[in-house]
C-alpha atoms as a PDB file:
ATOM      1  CA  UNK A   1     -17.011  20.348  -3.568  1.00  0.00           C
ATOM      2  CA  UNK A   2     -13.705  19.466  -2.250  1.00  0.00           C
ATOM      3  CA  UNK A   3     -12.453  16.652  -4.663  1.00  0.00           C
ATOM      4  CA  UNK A   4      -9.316  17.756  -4.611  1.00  0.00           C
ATOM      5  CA  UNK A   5      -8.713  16.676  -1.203  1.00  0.00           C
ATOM      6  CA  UNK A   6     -10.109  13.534  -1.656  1.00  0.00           C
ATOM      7  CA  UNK A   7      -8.850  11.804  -4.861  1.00  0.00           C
ATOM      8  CA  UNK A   8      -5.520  10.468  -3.323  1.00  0.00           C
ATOM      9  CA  UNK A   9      -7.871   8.562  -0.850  1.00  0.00           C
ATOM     10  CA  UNK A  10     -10.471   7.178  -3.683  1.00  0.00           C
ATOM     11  CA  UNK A  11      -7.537   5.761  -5.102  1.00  0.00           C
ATOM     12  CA  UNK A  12      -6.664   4.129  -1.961  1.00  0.00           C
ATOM     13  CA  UNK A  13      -9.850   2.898  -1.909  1.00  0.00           C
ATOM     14  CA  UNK A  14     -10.931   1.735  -4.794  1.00  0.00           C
ATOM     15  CA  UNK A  15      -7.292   1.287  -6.811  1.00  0.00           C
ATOM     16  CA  UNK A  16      -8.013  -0.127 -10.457  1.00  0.00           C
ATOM     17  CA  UNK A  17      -4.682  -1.988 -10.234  1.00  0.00           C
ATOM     18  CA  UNK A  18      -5.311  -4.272  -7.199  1.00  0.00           C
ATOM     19  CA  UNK A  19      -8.288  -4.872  -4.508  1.00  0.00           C
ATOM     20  CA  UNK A  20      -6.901  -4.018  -0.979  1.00  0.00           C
ATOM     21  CA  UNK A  21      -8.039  -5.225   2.278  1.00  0.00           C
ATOM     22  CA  UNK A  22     -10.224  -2.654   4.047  1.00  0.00           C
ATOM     23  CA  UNK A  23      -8.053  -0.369   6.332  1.00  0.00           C
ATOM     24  CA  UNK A  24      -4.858  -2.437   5.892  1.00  0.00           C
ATOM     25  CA  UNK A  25      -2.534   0.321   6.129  1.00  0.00           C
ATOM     26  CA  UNK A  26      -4.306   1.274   9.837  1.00  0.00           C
ATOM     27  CA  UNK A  27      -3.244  -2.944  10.767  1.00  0.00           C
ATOM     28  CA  UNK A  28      -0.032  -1.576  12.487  1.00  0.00           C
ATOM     29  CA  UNK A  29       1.318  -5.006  11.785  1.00  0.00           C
ATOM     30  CA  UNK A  30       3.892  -4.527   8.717  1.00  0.00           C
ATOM     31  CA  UNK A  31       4.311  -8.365   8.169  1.00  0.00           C
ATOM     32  CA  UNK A  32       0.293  -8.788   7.806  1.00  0.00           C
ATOM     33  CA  UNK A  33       0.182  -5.425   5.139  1.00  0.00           C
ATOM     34  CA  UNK A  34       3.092  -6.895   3.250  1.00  0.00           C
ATOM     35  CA  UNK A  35       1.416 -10.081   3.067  1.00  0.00           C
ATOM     36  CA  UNK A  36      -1.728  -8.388   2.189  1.00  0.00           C
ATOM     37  CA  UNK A  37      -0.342  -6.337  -0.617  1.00  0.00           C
ATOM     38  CA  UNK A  38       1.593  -9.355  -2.019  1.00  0.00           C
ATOM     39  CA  UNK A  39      -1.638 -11.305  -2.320  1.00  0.00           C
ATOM     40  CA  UNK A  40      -3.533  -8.439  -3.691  1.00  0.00           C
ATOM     41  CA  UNK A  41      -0.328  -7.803  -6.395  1.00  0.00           C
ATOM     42  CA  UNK A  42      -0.347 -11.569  -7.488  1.00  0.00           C
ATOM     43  CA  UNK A  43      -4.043 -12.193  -7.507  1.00  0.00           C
ATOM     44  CA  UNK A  44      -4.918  -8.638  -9.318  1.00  0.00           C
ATOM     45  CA  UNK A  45      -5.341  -8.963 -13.305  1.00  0.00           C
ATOM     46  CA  UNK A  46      -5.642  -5.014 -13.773  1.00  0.00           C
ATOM     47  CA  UNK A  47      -2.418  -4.204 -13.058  1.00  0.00           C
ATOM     48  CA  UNK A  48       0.287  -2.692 -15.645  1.00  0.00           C
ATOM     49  CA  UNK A  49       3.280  -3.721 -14.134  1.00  0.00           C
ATOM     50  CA  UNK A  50       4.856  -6.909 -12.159  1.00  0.00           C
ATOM     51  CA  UNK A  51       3.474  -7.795  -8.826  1.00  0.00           C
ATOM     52  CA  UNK A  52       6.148  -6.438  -6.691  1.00  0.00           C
ATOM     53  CA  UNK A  53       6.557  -3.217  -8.325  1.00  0.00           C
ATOM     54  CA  UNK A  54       2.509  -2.379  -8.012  1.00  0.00           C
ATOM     55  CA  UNK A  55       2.342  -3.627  -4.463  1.00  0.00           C
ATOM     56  CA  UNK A  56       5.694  -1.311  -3.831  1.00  0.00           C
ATOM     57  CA  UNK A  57       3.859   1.743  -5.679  1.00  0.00           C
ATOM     58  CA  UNK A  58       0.238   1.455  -3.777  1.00  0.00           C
ATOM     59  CA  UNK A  59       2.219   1.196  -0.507  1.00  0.00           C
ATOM     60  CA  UNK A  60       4.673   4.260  -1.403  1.00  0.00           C
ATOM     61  CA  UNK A  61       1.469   5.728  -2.707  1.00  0.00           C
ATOM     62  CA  UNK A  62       0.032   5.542   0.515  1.00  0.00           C
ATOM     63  CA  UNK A  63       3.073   6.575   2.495  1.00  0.00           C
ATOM     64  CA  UNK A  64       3.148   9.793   0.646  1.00  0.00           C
ATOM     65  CA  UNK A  65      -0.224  10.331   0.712  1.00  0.00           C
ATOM     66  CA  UNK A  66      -0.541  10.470   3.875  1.00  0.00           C
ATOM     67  CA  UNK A  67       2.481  12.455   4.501  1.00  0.00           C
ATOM     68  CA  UNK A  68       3.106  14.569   7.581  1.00  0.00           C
ATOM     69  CA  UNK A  69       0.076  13.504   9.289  1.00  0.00           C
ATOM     70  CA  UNK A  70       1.824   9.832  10.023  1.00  0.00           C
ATOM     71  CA  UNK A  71       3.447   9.645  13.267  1.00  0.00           C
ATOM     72  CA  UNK A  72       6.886   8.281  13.331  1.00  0.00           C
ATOM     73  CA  UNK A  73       5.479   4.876  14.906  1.00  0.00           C
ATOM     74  CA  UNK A  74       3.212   4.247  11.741  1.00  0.00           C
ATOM     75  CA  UNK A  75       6.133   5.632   9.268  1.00  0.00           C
ATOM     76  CA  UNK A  76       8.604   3.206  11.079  1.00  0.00           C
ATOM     77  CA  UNK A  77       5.758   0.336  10.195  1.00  0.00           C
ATOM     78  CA  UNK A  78       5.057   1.170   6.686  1.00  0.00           C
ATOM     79  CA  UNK A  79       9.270   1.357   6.137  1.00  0.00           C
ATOM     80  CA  UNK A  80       9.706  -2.082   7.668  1.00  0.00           C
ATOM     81  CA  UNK A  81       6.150  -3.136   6.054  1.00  0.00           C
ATOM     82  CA  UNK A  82       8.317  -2.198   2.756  1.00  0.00           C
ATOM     83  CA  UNK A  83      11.305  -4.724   3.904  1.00  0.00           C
ATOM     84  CA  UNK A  84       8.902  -7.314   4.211  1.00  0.00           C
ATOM     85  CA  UNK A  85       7.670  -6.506   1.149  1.00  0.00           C
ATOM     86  CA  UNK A  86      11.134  -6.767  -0.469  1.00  0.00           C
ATOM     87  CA  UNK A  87      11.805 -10.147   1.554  1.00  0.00           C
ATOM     88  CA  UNK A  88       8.773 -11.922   0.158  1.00  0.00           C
ATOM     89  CA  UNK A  89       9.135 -11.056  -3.736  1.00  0.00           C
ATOM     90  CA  UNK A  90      13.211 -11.669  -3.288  1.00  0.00           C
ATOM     91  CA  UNK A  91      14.427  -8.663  -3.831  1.00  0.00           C
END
């Protein structure tokens, strides 16, 4: 059984903290994933911390998750996905 190579993904999945739209991360589009994880932050009542900080975490999650097998295009998207992120929550 190879669990071990699949947990980070399970949690991607099926996160207790918020409910994600299916394959958002793949959208290539960083305004609609910040948008996304902003609504899924705010709407989510299993989360521990504020909105912004658990949609920041599940996309930094992801980000490092996936690691070195992101090509520089998608890391570029998730950075400015991030910004956007920042921009909607005021920070």
């Amino acid at each position: 059984m190879t669990t071990n190579k699949k947990w980070s993904g399970e949690v991607t999945e099926h996160s207790d903290a918020l409910d994600l739209e299916k394959d958002i991360f793949r959208s290539g589009d960083p305004d609609k994933i910040a948008v996304s994880l902003k609504h899924s932050a705010e709407s989510s009542n299993r989360r521990k911390s504020s909105p912004f900080r658990s949609a920041m975490s599940m996309l930094t999650f992801y980000e490092n998750r996936a690691g070195k097998n992101l090509s520089a295009d998608e890391k570029q998207v998730l950075e400015k996905a991030k910004d956007k992120l920042r921009e909607l929550f005021g920070k």
